[in-house]
PDB file of N, CA and C in Angstrom:
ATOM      1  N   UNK A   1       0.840  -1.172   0.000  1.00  0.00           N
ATOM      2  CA  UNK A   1       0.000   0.000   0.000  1.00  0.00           C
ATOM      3  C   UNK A   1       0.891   1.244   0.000  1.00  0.00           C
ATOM      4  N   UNK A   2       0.818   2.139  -1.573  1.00  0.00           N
ATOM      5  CA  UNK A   2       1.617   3.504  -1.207  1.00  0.00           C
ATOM      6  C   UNK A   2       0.914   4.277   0.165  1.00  0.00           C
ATOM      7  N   UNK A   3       2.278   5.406   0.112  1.00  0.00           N
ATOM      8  CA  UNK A   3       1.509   6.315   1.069  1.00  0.00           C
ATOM      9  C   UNK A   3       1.038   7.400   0.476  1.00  0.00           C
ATOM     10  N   UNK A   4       0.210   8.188   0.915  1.00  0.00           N
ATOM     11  CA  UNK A   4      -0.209   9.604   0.172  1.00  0.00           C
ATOM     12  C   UNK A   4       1.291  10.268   0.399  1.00  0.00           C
ATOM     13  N   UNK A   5       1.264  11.777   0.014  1.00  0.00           N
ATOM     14  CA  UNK A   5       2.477  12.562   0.830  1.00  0.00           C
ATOM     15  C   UNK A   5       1.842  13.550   1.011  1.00  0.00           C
ATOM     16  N   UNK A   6       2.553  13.970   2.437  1.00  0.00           N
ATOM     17  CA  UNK A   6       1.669  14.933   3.163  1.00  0.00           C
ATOM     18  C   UNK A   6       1.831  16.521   2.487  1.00  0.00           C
ATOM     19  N   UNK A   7       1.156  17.110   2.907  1.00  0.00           N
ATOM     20  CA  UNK A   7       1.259  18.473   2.292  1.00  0.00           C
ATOM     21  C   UNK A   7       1.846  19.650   2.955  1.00  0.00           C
ATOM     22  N   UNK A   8       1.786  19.018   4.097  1.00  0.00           N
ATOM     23  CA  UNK A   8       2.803  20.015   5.229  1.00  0.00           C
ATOM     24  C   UNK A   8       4.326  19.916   5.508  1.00  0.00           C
ATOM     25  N   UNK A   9       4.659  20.865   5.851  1.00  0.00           N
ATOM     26  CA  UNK A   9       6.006  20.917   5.462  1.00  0.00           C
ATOM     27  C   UNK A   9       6.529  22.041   6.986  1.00  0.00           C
ATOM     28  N   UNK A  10       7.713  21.645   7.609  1.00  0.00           N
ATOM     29  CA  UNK A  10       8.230  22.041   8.868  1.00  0.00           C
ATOM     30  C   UNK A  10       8.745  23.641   8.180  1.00  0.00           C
ATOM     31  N   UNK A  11       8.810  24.878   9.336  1.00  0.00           N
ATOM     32  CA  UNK A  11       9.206  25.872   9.072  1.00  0.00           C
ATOM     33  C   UNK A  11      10.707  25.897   8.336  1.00  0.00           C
ATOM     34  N   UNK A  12      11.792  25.006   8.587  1.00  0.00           N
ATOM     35  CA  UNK A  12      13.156  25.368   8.124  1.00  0.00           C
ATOM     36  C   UNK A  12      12.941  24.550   6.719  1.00  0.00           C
ATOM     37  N   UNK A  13      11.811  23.811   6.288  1.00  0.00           N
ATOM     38  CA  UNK A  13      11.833  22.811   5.122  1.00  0.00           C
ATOM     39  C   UNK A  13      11.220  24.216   4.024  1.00  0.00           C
ATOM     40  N   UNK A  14      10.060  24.881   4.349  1.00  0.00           N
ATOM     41  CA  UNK A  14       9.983  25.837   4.234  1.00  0.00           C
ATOM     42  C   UNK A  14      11.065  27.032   3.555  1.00  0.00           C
ATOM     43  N   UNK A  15      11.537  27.688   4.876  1.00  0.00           N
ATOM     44  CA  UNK A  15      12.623  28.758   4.333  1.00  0.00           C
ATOM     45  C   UNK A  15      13.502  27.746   3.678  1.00  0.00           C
ATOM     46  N   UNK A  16      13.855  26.829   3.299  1.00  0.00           N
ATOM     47  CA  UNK A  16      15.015  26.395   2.457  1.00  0.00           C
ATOM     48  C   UNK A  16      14.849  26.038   0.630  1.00  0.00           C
ATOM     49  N   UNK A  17      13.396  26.600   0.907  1.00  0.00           N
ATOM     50  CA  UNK A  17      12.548  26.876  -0.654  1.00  0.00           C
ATOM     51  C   UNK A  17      12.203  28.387  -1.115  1.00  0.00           C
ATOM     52  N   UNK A  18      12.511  29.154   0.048  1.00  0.00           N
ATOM     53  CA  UNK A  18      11.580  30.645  -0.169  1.00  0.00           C
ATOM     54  C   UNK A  18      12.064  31.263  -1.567  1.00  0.00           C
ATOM     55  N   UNK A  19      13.523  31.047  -2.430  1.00  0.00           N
ATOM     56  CA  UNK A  19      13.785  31.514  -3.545  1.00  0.00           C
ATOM     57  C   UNK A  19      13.757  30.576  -4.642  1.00  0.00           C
ATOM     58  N   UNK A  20      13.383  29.149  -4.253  1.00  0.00           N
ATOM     59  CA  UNK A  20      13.279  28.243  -5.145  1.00  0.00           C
ATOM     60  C   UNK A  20      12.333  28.371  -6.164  1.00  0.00           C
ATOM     61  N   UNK A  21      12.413  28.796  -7.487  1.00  0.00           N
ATOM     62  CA  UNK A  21      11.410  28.779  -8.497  1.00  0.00           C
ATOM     63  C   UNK A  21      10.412  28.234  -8.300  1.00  0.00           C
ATOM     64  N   UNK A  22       8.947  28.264  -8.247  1.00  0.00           N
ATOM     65  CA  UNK A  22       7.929  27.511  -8.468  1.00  0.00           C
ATOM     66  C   UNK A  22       6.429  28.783  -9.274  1.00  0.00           C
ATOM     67  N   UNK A  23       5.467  27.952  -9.008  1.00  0.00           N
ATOM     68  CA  UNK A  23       4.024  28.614  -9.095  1.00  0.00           C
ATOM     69  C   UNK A  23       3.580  28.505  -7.994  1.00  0.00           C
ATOM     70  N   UNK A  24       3.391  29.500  -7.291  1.00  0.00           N
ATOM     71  CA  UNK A  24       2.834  29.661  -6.087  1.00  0.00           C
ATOM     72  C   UNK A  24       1.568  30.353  -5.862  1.00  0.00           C
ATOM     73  N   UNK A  25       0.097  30.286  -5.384  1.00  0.00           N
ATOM     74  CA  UNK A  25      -0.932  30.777  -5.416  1.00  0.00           C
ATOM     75  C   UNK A  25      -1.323  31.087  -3.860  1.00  0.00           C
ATOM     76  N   UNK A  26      -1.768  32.481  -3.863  1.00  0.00           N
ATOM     77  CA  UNK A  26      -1.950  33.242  -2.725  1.00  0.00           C
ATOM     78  C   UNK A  26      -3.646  33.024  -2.538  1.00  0.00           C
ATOM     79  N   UNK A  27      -4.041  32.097  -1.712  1.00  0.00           N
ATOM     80  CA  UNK A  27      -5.499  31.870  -1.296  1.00  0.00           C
ATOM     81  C   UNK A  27      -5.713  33.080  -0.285  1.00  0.00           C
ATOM     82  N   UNK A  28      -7.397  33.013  -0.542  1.00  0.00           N
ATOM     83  CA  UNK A  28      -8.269  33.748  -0.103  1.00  0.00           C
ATOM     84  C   UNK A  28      -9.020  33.021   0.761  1.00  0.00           C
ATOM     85  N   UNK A  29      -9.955  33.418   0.756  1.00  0.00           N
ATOM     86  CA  UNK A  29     -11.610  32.803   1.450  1.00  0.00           C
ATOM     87  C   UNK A  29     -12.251  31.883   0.628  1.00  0.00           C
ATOM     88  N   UNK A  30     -12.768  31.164   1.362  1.00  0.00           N
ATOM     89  CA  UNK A  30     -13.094  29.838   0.849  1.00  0.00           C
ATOM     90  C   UNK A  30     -11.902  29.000  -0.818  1.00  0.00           C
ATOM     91  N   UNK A  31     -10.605  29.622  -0.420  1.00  0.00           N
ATOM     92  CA  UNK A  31      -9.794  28.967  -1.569  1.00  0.00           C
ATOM     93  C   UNK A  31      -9.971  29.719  -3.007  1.00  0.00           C
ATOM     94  N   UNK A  32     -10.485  31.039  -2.583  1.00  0.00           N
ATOM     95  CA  UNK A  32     -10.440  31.563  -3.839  1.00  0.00           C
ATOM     96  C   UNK A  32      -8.641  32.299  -3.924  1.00  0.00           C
ATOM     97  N   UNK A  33      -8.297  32.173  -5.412  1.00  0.00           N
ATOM     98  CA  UNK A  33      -6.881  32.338  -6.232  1.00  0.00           C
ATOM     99  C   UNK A  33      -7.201  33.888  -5.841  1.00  0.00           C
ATOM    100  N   UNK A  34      -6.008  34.709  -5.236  1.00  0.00           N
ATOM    101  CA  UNK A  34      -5.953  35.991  -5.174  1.00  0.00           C
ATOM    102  C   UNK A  34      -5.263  36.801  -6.076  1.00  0.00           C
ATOM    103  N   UNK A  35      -3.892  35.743  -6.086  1.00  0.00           N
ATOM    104  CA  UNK A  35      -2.671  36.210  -6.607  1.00  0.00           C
ATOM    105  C   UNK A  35      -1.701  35.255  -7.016  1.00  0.00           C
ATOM    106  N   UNK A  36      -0.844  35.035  -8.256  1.00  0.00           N
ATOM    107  CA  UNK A  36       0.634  34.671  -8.260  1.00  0.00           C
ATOM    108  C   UNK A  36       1.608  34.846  -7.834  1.00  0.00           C
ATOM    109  N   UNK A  37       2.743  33.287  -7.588  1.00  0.00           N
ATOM    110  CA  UNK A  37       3.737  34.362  -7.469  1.00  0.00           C
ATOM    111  C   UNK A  37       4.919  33.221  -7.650  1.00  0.00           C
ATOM    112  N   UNK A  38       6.321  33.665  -8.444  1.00  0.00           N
ATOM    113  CA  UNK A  38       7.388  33.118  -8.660  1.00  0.00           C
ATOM    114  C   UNK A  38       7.784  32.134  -7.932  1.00  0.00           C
ATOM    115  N   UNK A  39       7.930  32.482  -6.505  1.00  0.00           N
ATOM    116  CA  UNK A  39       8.169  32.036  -5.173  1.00  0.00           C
ATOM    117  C   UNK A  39       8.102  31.741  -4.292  1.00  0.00           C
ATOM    118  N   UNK A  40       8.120  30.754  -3.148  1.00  0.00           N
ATOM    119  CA  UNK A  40       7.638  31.346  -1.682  1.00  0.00           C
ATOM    120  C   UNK A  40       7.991  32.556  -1.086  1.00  0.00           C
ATOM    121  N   UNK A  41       9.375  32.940  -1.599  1.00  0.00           N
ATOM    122  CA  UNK A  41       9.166  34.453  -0.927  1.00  0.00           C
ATOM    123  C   UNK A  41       8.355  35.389  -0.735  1.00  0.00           C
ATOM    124  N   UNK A  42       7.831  35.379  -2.107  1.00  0.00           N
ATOM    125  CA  UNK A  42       7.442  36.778  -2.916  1.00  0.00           C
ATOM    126  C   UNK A  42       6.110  36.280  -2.654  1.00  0.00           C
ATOM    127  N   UNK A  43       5.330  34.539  -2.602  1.00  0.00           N
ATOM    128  CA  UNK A  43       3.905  34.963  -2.398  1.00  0.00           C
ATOM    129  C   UNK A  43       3.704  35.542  -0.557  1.00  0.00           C
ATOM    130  N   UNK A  44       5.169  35.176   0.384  1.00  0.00           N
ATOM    131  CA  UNK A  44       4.493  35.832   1.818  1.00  0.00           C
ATOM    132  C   UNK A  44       4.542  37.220   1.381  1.00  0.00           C
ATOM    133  N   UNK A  45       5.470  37.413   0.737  1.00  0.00           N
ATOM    134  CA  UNK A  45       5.195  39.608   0.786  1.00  0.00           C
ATOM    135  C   UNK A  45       4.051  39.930   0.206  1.00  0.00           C
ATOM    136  N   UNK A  46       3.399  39.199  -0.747  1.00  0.00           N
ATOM    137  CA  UNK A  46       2.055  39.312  -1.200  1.00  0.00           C
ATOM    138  C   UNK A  46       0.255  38.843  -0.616  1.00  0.00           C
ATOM    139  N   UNK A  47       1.105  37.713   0.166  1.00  0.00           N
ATOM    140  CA  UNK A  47       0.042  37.829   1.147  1.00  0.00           C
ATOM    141  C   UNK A  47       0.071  38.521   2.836  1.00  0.00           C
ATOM    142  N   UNK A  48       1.342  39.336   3.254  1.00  0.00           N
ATOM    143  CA  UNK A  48       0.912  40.279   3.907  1.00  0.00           C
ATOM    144  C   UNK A  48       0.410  41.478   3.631  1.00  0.00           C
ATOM    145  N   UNK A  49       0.551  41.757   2.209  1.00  0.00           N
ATOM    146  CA  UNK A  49       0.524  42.453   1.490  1.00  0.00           C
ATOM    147  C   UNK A  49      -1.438  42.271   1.836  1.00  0.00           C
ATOM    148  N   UNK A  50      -2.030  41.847   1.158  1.00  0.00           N
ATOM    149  CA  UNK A  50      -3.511  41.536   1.249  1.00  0.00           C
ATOM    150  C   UNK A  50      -3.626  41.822   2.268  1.00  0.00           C
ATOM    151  N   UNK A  51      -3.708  40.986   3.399  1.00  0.00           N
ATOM    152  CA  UNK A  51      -3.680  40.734   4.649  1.00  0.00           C
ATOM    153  C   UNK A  51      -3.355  42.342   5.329  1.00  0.00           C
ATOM    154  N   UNK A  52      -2.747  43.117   4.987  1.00  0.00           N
ATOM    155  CA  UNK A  52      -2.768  44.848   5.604  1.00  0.00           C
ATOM    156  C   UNK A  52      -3.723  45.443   4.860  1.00  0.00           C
ATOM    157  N   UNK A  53      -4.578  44.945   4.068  1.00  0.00           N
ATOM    158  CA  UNK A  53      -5.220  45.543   3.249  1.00  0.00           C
ATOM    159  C   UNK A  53      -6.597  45.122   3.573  1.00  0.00           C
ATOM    160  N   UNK A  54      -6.657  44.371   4.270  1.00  0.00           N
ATOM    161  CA  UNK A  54      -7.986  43.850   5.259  1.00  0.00           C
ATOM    162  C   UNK A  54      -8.367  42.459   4.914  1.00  0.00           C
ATOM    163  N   UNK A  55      -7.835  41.662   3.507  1.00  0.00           N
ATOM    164  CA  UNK A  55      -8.309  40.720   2.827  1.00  0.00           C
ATOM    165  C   UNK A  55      -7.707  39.086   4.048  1.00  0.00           C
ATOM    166  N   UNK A  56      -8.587  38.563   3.537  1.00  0.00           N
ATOM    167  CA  UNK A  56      -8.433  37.128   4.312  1.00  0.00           C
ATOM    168  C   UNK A  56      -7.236  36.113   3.450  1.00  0.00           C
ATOM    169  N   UNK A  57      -6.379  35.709   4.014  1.00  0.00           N
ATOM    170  CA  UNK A  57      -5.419  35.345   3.618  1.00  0.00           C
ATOM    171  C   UNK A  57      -5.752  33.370   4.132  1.00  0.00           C
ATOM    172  N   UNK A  58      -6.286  32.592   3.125  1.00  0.00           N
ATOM    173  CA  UNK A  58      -6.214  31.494   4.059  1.00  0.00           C
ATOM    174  C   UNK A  58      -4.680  30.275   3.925  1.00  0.00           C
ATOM    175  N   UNK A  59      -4.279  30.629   3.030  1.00  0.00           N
ATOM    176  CA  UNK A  59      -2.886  29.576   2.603  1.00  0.00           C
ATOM    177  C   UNK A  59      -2.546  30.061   1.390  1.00  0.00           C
ATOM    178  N   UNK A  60      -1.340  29.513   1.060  1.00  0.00           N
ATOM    179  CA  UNK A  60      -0.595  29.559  -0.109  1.00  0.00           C
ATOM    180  C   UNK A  60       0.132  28.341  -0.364  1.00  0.00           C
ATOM    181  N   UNK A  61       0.206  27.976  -1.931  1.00  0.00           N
ATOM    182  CA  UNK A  61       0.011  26.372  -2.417  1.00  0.00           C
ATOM    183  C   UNK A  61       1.107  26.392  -3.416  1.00  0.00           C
ATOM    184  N   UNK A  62       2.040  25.750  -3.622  1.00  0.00           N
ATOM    185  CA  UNK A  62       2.784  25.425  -4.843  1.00  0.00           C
ATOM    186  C   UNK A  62       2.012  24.623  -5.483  1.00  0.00           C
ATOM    187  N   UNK A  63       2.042  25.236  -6.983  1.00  0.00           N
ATOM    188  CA  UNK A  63       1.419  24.618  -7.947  1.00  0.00           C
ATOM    189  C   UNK A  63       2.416  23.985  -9.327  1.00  0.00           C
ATOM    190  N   UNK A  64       2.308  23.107 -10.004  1.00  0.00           N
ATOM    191  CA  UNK A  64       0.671  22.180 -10.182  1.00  0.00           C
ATOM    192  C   UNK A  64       0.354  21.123  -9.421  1.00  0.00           C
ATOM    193  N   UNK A  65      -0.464  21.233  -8.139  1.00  0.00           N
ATOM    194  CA  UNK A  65      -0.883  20.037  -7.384  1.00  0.00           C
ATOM    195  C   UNK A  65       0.403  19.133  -6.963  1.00  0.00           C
ATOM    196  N   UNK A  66       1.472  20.110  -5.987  1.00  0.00           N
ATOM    197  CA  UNK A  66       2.745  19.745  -5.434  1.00  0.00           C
ATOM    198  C   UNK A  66       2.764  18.994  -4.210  1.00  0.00           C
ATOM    199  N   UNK A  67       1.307  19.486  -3.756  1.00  0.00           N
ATOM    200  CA  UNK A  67       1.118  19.131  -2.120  1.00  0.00           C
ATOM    201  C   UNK A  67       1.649  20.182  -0.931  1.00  0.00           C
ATOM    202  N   UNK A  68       1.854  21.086  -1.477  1.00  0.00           N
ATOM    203  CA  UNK A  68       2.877  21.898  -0.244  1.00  0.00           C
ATOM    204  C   UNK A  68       1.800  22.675  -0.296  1.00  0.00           C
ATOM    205  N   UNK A  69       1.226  23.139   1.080  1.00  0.00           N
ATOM    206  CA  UNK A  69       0.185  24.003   1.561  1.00  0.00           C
ATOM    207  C   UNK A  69       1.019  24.733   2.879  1.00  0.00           C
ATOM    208  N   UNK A  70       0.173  26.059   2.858  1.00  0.00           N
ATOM    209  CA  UNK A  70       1.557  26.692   3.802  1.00  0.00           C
ATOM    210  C   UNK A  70      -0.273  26.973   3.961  1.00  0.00           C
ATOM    211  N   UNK A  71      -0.713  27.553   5.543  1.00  0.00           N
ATOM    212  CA  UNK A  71      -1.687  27.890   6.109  1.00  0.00           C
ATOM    213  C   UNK A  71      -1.431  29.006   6.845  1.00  0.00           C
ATOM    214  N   UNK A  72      -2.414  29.531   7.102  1.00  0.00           N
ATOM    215  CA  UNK A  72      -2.522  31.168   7.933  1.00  0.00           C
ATOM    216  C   UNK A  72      -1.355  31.110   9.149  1.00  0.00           C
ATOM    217  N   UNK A  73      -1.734  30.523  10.040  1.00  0.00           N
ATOM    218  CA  UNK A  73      -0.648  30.571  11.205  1.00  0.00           C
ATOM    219  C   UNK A  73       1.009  30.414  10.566  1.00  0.00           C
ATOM    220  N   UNK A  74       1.258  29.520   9.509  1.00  0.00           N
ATOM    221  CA  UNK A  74       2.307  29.338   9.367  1.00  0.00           C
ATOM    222  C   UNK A  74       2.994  30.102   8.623  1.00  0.00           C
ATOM    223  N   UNK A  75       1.848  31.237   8.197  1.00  0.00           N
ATOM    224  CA  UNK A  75       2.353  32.055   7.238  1.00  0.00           C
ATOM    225  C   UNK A  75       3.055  33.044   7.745  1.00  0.00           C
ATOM    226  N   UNK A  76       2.108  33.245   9.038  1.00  0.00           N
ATOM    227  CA  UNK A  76       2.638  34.439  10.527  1.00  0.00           C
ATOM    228  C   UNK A  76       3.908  34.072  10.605  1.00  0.00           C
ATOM    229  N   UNK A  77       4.118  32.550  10.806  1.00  0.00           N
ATOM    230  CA  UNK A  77       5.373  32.366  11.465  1.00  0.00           C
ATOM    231  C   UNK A  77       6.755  32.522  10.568  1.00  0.00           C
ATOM    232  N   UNK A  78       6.507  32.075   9.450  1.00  0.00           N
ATOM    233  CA  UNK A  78       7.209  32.448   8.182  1.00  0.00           C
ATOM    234  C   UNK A  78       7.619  33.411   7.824  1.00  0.00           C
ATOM    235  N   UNK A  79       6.742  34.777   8.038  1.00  0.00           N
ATOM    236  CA  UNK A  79       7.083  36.034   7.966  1.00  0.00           C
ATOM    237  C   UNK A  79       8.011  36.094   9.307  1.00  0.00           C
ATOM    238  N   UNK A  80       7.740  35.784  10.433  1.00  0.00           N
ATOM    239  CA  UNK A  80       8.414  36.352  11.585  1.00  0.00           C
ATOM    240  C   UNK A  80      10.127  36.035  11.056  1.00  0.00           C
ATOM    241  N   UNK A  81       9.983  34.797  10.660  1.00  0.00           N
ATOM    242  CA  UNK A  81      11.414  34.151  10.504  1.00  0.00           C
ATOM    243  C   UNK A  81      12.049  35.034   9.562  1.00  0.00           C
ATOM    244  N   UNK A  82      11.615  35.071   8.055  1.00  0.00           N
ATOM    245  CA  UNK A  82      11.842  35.827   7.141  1.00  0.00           C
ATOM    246  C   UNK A  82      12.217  37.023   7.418  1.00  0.00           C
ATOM    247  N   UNK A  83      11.381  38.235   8.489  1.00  0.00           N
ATOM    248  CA  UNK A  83      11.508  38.965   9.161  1.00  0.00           C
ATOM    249  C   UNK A  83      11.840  40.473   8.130  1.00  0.00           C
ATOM    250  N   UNK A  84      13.002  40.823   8.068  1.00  0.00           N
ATOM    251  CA  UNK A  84      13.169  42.490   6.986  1.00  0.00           C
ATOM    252  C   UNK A  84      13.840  41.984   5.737  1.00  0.00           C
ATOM    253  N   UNK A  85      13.697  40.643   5.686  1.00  0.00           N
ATOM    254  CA  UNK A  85      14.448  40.134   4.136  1.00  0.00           C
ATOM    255  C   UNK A  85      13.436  40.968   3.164  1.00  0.00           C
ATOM    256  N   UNK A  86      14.127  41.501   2.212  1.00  0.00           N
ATOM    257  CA  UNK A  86      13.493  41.674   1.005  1.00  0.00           C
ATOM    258  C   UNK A  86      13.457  41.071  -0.475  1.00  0.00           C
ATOM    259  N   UNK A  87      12.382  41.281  -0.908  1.00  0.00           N
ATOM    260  CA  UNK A  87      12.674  40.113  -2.473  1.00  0.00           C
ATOM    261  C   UNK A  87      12.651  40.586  -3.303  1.00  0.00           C
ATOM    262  N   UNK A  88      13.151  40.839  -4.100  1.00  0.00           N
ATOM    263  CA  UNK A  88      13.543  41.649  -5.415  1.00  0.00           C
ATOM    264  C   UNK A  88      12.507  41.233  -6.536  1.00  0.00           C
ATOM    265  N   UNK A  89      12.798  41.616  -7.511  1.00  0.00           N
ATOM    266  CA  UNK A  89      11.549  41.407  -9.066  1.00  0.00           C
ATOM    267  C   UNK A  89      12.125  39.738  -9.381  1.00  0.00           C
ATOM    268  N   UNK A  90      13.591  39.393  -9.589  1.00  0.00           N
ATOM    269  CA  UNK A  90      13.878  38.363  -9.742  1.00  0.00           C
ATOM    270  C   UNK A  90      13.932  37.605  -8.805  1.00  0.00           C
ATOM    271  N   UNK A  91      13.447  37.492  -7.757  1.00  0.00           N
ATOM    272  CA  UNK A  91      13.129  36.004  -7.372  1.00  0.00           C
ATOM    273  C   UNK A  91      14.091  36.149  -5.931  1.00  0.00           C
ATOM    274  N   UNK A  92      15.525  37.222  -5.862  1.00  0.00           N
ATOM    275  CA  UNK A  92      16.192  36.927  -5.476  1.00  0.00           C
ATOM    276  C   UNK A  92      16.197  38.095  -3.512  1.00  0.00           C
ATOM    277  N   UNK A  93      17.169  37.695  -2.588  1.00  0.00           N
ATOM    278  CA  UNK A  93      16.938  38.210  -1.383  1.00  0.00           C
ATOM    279  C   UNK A  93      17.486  39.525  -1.497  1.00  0.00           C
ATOM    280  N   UNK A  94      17.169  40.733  -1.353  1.00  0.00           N
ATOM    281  CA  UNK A  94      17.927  41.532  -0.628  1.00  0.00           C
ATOM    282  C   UNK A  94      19.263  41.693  -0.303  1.00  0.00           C
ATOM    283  N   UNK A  95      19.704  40.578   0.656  1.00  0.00           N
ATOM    284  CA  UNK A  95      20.638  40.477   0.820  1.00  0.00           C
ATOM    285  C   UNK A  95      22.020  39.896  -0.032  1.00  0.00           C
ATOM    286  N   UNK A  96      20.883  38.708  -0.812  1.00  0.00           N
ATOM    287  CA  UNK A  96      21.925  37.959  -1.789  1.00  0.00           C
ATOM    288  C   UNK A  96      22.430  38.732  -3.068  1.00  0.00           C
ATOM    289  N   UNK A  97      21.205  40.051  -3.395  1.00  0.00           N
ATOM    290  CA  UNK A  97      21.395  40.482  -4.370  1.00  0.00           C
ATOM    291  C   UNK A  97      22.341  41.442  -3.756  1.00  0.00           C
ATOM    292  N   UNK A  98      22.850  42.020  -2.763  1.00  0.00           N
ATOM    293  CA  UNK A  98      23.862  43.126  -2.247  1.00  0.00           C
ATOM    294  C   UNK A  98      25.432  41.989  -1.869  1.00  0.00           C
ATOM    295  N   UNK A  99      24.866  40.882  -1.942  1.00  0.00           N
ATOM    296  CA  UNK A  99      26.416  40.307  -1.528  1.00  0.00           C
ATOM    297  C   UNK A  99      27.028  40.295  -3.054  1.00  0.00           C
ATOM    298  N   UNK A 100      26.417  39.875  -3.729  1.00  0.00           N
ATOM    299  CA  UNK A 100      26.579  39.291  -5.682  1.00  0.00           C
ATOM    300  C   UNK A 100      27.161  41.270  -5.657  1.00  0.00           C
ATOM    301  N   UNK A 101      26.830  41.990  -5.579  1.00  0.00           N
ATOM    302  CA  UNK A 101      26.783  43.534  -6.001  1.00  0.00           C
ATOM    303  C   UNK A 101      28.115  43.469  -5.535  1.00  0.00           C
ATOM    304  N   UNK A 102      28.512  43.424  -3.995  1.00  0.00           N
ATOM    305  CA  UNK A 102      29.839  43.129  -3.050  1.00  0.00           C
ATOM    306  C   UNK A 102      30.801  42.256  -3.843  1.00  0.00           C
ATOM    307  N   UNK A 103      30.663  41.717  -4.361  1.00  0.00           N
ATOM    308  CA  UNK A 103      31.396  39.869  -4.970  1.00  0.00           C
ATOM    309  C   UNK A 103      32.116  40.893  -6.632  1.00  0.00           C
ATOM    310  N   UNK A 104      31.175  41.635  -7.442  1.00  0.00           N
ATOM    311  CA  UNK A 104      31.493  41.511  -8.400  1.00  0.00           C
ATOM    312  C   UNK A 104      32.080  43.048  -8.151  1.00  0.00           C
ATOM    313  N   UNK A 105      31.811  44.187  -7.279  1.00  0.00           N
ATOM    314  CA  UNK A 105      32.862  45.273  -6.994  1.00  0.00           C
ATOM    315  C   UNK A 105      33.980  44.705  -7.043  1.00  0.00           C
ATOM    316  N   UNK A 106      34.433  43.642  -5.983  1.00  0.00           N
ATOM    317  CA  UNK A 106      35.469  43.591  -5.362  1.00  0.00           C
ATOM    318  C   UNK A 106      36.597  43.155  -6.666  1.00  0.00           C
ATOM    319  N   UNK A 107      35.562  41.914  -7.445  1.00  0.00           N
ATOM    320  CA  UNK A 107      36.139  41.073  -8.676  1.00  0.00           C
ATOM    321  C   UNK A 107      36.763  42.440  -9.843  1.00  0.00           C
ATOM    322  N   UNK A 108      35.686  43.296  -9.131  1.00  0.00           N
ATOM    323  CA  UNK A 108      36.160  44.728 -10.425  1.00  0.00           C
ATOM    324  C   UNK A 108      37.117  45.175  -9.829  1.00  0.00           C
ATOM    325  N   UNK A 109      37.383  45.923  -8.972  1.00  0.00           N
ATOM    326  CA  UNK A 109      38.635  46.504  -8.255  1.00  0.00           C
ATOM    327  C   UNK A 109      39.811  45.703  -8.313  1.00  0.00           C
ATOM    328  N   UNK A 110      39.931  44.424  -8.453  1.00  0.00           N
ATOM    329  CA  UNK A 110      40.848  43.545  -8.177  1.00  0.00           C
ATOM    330  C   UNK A 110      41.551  43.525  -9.483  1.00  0.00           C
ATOM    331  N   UNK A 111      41.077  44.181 -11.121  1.00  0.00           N
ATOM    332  CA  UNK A 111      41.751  43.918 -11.911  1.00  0.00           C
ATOM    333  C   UNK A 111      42.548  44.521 -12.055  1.00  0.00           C
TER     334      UNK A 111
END
């Protein structure tokens, strides 16, 4: 007998996807599609994004039918972790995009 696979996924299993390419869909109320998004990053900035805006935020899903469901509470907690990271248009952190900026000064100065 297979097993199903579960759809939940631990907070560090989580952040160790937040820039990983996917289709990600920002649920609403009763599972209605709000929004896209590249990433897990970019769909939490989009669903706090809603969510300050008064809208009901109930989960966010990698798609096509991946199994990974991220739910309201975990979304809180996700953000907490995530915390002042920022995500750029490409996909990428804030930070990673200022170290790469750091990496290729230095590679320039060095010639």
């Amino acid at each position: 007998m297979g097993r199903a696979r579960s759809n939940s996924r631990t907070d560090d299993q989580l952040e160790a996807i937040l820039t990983e390419p996917g289709n990600w869909v920002v649920n609403g109320h009763q599972g209605r599609a709000l929004h896209f998004a590249p990433n897990l990053g970019r769909a939490l900035d989009i669903a706090s994004e809603y969510t300050a805006e008064g809208a009901v935020v109930s989960s966010l899903a990698r798609l096509p039918s991946d199994n990974i469901v991220v739910f309201a509470d975990q979304i809180e907690r996700l953000r907490t972790i995530v915390g002042e990271r920022e995500f750029t248009r490409d996909g990428t952190m804030g930070y990673e995009r200022a170290a790469y900026n750091d990496f290729a000064a230095g590679a320039i100065a060095a010639k």
